[in-house]
N, C-alpha and C. Protein backbone atom coordinates (compact mmCIF):
# COMPACT_ATOMS: atom_id res chain seq x y z
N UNK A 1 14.90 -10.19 13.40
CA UNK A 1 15.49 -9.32 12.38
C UNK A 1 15.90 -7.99 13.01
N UNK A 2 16.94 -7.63 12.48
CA UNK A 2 17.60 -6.23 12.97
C UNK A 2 16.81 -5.24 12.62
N UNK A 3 17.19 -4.08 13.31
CA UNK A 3 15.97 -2.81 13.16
C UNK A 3 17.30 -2.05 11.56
N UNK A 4 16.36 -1.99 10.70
CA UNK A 4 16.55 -1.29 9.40
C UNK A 4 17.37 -0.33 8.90
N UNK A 5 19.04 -0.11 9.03
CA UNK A 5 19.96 1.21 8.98
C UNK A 5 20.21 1.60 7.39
N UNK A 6 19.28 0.87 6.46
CA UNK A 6 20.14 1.07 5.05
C UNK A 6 19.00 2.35 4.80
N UNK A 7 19.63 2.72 3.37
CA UNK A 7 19.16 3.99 2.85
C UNK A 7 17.61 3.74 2.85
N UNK A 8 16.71 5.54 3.56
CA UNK A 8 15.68 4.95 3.81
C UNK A 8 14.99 5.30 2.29
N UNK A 9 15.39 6.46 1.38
CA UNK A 9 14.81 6.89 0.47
C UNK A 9 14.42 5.49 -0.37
N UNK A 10 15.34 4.53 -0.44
CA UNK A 10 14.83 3.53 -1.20
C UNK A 10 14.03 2.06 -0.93
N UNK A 11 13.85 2.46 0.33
CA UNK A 11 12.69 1.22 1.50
C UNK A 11 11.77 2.56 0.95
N UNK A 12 11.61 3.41 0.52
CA UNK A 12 10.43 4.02 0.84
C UNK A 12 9.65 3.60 -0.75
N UNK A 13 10.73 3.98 -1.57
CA UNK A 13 10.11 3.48 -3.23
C UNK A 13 9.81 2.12 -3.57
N UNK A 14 10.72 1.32 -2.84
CA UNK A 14 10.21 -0.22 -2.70
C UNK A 14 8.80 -0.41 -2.21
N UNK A 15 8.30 -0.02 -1.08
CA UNK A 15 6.87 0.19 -0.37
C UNK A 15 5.98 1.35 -1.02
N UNK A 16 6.14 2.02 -2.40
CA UNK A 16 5.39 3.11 -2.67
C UNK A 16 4.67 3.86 -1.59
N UNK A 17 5.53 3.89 -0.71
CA UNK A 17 4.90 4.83 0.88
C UNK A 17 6.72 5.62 0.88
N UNK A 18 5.58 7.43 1.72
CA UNK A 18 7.16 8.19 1.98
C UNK A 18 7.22 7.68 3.43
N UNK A 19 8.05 7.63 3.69
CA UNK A 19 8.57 6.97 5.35
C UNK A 19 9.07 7.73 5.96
N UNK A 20 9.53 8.75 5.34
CA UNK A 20 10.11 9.62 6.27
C UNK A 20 8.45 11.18 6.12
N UNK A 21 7.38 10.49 5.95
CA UNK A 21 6.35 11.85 5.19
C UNK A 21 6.28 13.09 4.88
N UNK A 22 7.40 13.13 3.79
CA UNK A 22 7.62 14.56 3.23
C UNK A 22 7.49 14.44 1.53
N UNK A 23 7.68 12.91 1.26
CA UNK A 23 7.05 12.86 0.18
C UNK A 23 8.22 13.05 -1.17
N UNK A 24 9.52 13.63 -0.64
CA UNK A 24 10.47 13.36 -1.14
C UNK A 24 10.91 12.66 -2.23
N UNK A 25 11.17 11.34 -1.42
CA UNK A 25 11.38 9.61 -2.23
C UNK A 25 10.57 9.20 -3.60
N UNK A 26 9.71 9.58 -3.74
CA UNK A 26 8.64 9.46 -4.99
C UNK A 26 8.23 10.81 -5.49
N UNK A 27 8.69 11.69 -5.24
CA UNK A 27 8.51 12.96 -6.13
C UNK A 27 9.45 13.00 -7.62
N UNK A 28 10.52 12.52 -7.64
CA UNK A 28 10.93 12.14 -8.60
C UNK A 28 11.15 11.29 -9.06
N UNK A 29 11.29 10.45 -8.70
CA UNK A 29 11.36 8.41 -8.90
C UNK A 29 10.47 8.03 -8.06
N UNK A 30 8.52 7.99 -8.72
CA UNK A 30 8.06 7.91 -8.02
C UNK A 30 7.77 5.55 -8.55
N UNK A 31 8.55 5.30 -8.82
CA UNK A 31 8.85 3.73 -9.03
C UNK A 31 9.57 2.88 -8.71
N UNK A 32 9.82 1.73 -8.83
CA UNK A 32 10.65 0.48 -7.39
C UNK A 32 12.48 1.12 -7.80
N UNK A 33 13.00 0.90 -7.04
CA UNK A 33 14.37 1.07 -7.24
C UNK A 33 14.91 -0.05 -8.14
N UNK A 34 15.92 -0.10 -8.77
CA UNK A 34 16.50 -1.22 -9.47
C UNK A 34 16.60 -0.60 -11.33
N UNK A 35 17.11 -1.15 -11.61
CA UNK A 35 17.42 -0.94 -12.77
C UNK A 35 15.90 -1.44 -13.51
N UNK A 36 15.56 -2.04 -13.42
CA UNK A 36 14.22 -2.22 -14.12
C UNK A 36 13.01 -1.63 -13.17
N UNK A 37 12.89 -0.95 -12.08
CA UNK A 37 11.90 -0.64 -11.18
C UNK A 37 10.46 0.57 -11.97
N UNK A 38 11.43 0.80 -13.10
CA UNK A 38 10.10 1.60 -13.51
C UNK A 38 9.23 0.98 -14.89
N UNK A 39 9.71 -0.06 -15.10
CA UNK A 39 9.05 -1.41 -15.99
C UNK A 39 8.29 -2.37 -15.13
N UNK A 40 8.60 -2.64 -14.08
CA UNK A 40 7.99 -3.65 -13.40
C UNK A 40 6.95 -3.69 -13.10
N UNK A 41 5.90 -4.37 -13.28
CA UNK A 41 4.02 -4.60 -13.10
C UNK A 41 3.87 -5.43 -11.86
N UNK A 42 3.69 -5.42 -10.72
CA UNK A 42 3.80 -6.60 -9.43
C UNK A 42 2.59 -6.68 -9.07
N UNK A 43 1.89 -7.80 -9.30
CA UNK A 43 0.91 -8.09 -8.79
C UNK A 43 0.95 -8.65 -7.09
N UNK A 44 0.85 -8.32 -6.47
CA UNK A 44 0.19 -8.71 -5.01
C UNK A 44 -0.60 -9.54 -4.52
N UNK A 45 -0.31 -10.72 -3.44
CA UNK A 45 -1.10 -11.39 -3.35
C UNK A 45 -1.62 -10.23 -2.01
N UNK A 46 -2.84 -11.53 -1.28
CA UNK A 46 -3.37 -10.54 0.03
C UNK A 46 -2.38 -10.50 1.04
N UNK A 47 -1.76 -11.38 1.47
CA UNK A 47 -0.60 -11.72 2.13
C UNK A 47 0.23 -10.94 1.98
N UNK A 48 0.58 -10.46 0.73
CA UNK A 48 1.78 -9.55 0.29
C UNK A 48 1.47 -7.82 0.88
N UNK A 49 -0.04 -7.88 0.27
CA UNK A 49 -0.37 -7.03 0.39
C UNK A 49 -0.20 -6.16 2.01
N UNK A 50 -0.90 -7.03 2.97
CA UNK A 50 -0.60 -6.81 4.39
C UNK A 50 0.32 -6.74 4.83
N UNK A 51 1.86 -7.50 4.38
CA UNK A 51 3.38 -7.85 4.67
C UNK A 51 3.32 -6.41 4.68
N UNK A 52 3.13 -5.66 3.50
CA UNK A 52 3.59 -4.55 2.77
C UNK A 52 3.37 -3.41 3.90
N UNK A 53 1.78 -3.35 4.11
CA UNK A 53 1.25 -2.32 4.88
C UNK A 53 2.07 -2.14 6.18
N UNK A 54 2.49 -3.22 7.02
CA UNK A 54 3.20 -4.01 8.63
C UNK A 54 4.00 -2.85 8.27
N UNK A 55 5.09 -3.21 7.01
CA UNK A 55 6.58 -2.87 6.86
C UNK A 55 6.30 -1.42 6.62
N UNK A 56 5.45 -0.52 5.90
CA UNK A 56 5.10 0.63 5.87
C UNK A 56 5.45 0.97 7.61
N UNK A 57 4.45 0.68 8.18
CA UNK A 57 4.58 1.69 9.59
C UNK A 57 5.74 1.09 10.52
N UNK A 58 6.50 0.20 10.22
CA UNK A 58 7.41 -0.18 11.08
C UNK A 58 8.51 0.21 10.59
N UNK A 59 8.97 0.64 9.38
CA UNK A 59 10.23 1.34 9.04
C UNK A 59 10.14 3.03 8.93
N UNK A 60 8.61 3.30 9.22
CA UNK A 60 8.11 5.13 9.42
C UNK A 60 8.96 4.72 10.62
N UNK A 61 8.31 3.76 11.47
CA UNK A 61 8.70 4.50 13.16
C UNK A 61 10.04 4.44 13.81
N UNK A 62 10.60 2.86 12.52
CA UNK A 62 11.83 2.59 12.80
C UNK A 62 12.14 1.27 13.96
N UNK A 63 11.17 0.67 14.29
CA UNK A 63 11.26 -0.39 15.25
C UNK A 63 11.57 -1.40 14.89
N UNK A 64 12.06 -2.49 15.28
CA UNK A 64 12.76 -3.87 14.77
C UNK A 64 10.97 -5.04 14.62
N UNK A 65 11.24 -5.94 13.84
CA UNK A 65 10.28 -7.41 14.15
C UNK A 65 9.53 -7.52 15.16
N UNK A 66 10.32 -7.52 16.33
CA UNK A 66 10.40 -8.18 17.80
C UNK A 66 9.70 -7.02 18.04
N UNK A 67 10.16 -5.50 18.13
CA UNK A 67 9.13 -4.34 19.20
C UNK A 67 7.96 -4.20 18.32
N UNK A 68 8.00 -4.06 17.28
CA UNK A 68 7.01 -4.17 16.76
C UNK A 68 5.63 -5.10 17.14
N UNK A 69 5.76 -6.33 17.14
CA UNK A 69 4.86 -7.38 17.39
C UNK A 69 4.41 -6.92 19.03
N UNK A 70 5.45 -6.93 19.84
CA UNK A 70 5.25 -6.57 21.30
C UNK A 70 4.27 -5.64 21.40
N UNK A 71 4.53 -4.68 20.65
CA UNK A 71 3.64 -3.33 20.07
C UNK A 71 2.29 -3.25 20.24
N UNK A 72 1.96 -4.62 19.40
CA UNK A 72 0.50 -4.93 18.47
C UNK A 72 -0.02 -5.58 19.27
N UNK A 73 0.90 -6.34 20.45
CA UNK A 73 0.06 -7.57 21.13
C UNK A 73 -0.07 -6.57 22.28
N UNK A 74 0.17 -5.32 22.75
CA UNK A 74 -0.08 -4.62 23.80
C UNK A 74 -1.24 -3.56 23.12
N UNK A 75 -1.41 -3.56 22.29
CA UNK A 75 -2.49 -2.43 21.02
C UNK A 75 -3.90 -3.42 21.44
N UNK A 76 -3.95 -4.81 21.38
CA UNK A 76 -4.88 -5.74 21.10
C UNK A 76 -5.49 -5.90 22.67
N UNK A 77 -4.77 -5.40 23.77
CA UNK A 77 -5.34 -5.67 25.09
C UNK A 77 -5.95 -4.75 25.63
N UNK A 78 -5.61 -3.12 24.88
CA UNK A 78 -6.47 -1.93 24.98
C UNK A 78 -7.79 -1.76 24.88
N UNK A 79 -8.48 -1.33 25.17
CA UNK A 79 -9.98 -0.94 24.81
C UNK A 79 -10.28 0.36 23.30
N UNK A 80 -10.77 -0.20 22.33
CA UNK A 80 -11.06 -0.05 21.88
C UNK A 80 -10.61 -0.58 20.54
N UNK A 81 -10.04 0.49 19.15
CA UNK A 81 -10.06 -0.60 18.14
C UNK A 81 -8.22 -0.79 17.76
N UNK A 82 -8.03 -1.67 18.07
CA UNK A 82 -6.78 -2.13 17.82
C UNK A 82 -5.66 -1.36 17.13
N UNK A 83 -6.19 -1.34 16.17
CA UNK A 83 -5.24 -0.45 14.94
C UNK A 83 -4.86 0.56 15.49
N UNK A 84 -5.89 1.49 15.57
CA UNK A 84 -6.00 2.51 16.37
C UNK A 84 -5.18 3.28 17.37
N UNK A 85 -5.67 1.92 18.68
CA UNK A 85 -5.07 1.87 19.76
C UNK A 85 -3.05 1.59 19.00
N UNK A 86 -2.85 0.73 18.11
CA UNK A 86 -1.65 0.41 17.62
C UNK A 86 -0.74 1.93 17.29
N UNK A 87 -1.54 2.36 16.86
CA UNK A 87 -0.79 3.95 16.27
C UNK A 87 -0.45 4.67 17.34
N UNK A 88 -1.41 4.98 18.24
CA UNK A 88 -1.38 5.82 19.27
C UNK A 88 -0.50 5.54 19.86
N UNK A 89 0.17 4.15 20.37
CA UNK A 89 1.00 3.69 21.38
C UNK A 89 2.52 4.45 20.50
N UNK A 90 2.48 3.67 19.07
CA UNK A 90 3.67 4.01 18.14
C UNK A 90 3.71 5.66 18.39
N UNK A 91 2.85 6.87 18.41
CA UNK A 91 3.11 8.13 18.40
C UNK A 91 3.42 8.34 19.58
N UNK A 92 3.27 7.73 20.84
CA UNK A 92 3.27 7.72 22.35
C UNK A 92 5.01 7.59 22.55
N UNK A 93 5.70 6.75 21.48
CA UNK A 93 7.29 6.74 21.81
C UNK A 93 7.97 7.75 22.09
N UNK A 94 8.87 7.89 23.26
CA UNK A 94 9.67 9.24 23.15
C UNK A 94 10.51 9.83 21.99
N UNK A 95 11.05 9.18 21.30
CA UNK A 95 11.60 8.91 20.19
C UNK A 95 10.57 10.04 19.07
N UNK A 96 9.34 9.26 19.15
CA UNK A 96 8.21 9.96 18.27
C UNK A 96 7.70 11.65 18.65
N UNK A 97 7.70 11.71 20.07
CA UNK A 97 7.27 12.98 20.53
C UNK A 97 8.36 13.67 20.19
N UNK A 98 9.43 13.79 20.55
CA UNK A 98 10.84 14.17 20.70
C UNK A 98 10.69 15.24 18.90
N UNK A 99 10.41 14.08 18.02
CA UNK A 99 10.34 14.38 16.55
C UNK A 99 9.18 15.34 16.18
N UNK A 100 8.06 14.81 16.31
CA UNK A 100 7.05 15.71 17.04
C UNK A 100 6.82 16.82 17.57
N UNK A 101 7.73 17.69 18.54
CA UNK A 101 7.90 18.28 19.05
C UNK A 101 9.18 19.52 18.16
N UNK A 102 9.71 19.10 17.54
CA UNK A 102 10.69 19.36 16.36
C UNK A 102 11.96 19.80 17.17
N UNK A 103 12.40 18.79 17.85
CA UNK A 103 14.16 18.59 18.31
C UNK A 103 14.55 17.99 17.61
N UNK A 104 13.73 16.93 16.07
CA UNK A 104 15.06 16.39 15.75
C UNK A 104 14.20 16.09 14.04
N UNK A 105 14.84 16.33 12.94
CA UNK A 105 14.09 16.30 11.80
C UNK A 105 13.64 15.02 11.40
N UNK A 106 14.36 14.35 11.88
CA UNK A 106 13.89 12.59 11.35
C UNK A 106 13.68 11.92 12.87
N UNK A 107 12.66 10.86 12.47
CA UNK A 107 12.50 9.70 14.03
C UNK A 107 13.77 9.38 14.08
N UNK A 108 14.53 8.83 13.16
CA UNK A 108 16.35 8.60 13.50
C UNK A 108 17.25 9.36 14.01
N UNK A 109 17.08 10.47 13.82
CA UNK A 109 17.75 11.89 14.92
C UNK A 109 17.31 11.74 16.01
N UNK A 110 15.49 11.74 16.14
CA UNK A 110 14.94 11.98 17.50
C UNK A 110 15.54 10.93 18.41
N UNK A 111 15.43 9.81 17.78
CA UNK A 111 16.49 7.87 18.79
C UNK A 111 17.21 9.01 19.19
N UNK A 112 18.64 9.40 18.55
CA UNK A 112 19.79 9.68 18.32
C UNK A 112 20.00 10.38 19.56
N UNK A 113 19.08 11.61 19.60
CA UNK A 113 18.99 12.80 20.85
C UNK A 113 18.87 12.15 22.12
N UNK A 114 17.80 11.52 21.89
CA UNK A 114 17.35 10.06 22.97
C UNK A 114 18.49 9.63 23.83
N UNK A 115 19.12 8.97 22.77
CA UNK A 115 20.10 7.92 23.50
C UNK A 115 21.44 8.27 23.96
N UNK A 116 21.63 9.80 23.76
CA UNK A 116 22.48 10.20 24.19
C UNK A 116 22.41 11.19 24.62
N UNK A 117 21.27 11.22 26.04
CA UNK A 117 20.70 11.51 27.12
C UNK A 117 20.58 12.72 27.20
N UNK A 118 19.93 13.90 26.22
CA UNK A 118 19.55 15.10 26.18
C UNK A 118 18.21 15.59 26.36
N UNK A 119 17.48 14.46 26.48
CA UNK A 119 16.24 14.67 26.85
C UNK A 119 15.55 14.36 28.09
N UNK A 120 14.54 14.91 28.69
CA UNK A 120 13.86 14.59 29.94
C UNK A 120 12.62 14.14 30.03
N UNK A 121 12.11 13.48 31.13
CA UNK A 121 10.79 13.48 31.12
C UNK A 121 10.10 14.21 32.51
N UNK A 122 9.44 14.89 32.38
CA UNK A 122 8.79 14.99 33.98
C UNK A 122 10.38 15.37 34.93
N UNK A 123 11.04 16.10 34.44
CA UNK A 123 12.86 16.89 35.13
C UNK A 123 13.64 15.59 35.15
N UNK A 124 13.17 14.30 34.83
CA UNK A 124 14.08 13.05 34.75
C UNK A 124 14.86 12.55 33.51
N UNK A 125 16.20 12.47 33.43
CA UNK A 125 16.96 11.65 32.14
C UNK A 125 16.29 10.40 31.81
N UNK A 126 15.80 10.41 30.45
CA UNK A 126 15.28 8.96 29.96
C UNK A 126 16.22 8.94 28.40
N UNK A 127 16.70 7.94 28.52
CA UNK A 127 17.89 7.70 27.31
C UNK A 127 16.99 6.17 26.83
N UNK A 128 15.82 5.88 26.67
CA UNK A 128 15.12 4.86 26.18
C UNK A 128 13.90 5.43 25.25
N UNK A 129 14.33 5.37 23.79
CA UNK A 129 13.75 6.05 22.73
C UNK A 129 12.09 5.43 22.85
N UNK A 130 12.13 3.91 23.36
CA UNK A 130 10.59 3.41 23.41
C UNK A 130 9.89 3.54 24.64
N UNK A 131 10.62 4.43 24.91
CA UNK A 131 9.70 4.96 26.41
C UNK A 131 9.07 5.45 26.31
N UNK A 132 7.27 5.49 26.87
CA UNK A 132 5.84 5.41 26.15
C UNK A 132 5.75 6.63 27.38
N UNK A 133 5.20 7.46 26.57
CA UNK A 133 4.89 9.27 27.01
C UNK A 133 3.68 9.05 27.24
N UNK A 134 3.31 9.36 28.58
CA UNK A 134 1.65 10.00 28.72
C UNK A 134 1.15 10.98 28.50
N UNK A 135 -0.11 11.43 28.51
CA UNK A 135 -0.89 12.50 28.10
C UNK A 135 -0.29 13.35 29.03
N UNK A 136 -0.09 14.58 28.96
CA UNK A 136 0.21 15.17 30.33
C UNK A 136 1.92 15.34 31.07
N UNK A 137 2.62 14.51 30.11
CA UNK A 137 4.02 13.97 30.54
C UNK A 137 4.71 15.30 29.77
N UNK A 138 5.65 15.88 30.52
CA UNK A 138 6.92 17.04 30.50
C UNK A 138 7.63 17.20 29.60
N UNK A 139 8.03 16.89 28.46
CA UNK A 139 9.51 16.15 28.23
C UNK A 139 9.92 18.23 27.38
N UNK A 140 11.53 17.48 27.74
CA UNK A 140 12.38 19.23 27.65
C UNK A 140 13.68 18.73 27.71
N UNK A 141 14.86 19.31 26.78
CA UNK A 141 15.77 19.30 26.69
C UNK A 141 16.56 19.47 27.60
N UNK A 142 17.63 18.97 27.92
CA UNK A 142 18.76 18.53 29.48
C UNK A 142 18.81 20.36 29.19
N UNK A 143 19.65 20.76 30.50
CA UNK A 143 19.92 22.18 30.64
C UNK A 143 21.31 22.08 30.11
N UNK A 144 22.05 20.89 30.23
CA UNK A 144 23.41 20.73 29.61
C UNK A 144 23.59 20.82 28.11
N UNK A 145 22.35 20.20 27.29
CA UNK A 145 22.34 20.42 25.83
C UNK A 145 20.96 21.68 25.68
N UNK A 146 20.82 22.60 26.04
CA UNK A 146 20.37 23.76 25.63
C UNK A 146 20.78 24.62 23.99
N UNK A 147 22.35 24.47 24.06
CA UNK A 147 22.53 24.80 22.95
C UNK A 147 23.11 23.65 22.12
N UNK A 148 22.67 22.78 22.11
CA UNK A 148 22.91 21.64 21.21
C UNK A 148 22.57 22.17 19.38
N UNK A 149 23.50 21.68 18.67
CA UNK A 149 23.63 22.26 17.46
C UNK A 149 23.08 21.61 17.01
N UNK A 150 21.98 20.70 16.64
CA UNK A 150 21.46 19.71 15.82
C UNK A 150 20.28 20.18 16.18
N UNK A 151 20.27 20.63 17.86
CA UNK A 151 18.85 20.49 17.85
C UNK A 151 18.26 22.08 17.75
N UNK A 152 19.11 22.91 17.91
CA UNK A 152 18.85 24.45 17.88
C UNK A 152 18.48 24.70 16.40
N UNK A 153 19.10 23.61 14.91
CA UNK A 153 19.12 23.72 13.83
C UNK A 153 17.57 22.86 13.33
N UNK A 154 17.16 22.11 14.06
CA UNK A 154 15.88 21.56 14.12
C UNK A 154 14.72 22.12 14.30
N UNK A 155 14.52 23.11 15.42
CA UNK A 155 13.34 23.91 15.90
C UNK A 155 13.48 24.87 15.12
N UNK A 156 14.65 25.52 14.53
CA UNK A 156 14.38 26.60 13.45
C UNK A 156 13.86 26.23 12.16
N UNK A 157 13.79 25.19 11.69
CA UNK A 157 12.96 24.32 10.92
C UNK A 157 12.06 24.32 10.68
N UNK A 158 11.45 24.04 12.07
CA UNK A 158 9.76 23.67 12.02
C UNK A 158 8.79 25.06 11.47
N UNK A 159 8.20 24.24 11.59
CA UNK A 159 6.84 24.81 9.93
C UNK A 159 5.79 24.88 11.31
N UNK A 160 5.21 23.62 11.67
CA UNK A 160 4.40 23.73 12.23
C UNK A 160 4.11 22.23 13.14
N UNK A 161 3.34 22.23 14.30
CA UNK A 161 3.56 20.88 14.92
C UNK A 161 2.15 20.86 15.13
N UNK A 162 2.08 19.38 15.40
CA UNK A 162 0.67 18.86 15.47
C UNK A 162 -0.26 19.02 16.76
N UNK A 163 -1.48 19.57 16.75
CA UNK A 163 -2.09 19.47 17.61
C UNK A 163 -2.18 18.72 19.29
N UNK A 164 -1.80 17.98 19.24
CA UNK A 164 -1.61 16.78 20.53
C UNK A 164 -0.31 16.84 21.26
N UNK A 165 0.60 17.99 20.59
CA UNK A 165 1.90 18.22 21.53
C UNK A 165 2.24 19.53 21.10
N UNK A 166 2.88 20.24 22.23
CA UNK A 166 2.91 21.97 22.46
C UNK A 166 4.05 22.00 23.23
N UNK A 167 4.95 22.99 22.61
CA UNK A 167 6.27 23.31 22.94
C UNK A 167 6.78 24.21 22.69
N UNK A 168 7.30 24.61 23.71
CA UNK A 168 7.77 26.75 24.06
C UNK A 168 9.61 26.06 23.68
N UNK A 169 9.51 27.28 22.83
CA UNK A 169 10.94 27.52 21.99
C UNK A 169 12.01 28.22 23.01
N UNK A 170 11.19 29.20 23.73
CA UNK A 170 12.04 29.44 24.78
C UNK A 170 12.81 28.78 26.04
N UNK A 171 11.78 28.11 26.30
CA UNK A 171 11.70 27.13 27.72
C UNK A 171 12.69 25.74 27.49
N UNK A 172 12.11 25.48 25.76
CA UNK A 172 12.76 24.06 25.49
C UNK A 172 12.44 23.02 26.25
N UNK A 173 10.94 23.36 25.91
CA UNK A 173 10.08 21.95 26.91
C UNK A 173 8.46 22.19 26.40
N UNK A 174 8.05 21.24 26.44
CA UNK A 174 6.77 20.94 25.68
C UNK A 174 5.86 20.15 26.43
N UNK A 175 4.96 19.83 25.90
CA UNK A 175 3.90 18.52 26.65
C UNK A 175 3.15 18.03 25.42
N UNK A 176 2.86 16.58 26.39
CA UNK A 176 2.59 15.52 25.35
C UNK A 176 1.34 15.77 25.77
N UNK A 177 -0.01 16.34 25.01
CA UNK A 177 -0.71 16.70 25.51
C UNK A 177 -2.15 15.87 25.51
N UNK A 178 -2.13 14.62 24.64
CA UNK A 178 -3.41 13.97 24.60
C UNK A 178 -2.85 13.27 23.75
N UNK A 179 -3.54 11.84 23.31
CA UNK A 179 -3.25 11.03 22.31
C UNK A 179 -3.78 11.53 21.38
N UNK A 180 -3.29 11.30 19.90
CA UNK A 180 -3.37 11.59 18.87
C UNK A 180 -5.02 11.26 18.51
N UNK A 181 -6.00 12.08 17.37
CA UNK A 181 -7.30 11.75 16.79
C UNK A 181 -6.53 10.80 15.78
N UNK A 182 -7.11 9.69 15.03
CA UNK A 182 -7.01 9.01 13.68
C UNK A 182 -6.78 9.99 12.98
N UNK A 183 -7.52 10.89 12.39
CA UNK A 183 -7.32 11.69 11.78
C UNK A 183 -6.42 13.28 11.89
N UNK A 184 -5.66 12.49 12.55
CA UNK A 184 -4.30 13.81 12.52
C UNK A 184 -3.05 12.76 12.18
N UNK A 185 -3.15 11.49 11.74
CA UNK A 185 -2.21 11.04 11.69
C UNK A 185 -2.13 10.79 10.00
N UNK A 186 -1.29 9.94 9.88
CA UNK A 186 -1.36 9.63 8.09
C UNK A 186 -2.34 8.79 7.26
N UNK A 187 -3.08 9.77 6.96
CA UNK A 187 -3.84 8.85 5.88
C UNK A 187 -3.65 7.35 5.12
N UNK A 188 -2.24 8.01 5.05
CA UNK A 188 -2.13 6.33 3.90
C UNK A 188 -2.04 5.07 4.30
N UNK A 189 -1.77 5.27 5.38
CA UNK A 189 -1.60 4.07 5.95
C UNK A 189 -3.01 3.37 6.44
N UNK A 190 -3.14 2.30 6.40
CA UNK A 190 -4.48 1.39 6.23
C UNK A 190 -4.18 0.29 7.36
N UNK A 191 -4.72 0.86 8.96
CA UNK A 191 -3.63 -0.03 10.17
C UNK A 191 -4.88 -1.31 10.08
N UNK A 192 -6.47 -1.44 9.15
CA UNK A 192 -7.17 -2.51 9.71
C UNK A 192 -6.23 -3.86 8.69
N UNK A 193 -5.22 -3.80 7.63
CA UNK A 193 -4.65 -4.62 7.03
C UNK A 193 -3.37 -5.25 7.83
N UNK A 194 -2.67 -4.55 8.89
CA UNK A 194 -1.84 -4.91 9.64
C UNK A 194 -2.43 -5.70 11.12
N UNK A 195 -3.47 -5.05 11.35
CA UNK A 195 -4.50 -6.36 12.42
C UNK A 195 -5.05 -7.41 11.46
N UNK A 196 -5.32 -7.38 10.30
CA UNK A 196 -5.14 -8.57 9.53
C UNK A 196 -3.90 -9.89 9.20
N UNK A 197 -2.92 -9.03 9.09
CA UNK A 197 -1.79 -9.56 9.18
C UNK A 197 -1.56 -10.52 10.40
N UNK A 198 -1.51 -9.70 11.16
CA UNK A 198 -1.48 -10.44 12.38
C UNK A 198 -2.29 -11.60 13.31
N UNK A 199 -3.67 -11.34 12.74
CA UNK A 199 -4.72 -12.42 12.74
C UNK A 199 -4.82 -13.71 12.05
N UNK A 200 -3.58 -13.61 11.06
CA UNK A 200 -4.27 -14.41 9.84
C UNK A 200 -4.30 -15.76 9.69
């Protein structure tokens, strides 16, 4: 299956999860899309239930079927607890830091910046959004897009960034500074139902 380009506000009300986590999508239609979506009673099987949770964090991060699974089966060979280990790898994407770091307001901008080679790692061009950032790893805007208008309009944005990555506004370069705690990431999401999924 193809990686997901339709409107995300309404994958997000379909999944009663915000996907893009700002919470947006269900602040005012907080019910399924469709002409009947705010009548509808859906009971869930367990199956459904887990489908549901998978599709939650795979249309947050934006990855197709295929990277996804690759994902989970490289999460499951890690030491320690799967899920866990599953998230961390998903926040580990350049794509994710990039967003993270606030060059780009959505994970779909951050690809975007990505792939059309404005970003670095360690003084090197990496134009591969699933390229997995280490603790400790460089990443900073090309010297050619310094004044890039998307992304100069991005960092004036930011509110505030998360603990596990640190980035000078001046410099236009940051570090990926440790993997994420469980608990700096999103609550809602419930990753021991998606190692269920996958077990089942």
């Amino acid at each position: 299956m193809a990686r997901y380009t339709g409107p995300v506000y309404k994958k997000g009300r379909r999944l009663a999860f915000s996907v893009l986590e700002n919470g947006k999508e269900l602040a005012r239609r907080p019910y399924a899309p469709g002409i009947h979506g705010a009548d509808r009673k859906r009971k869930s099987s367990e199956y459904g239930t887990q489908l549901a949770e998978k599709q939650k964090v795979r249309f947050m991060y934006g990855l197709n079927e295929k990277q996804f699974e690759k994902c989970f089966e490289k999460a499951e060979k890690m030491k320690g607890v799967t899920g866990e280990n599953l998230l961390k790898l998903l926040e580990s994407r350049l794509d994710n830091v990039v967003y993270r770091m606030g060059l780009a307001r959505t994970r779909r901008g951050a690809r975007q910046v990505v792939n059309h080679g404005h970003i670095t790692v360690n003084g090197k061009k990496v134009n591969i959004p699933s390229f997995q950032v280490k603790p400790g790893d460089v990443v900073a805007v090309k010297e050619e897009s310094l004044d890039h208008k998307a992304i100069r309009e991005s960092l004036e944005a930011v509110l505030k960034r998360p603990a596990y990555v640190n980035f000078g506004d001046k410099k236009m370069s940051g570090t990926y500074v440790r993997y994420p705690d469980r608990s700096e990431l999103n609550a809602d999401i419930n990753e021991s139902l998606i190692v269920e999924y996958y077990n089942r």
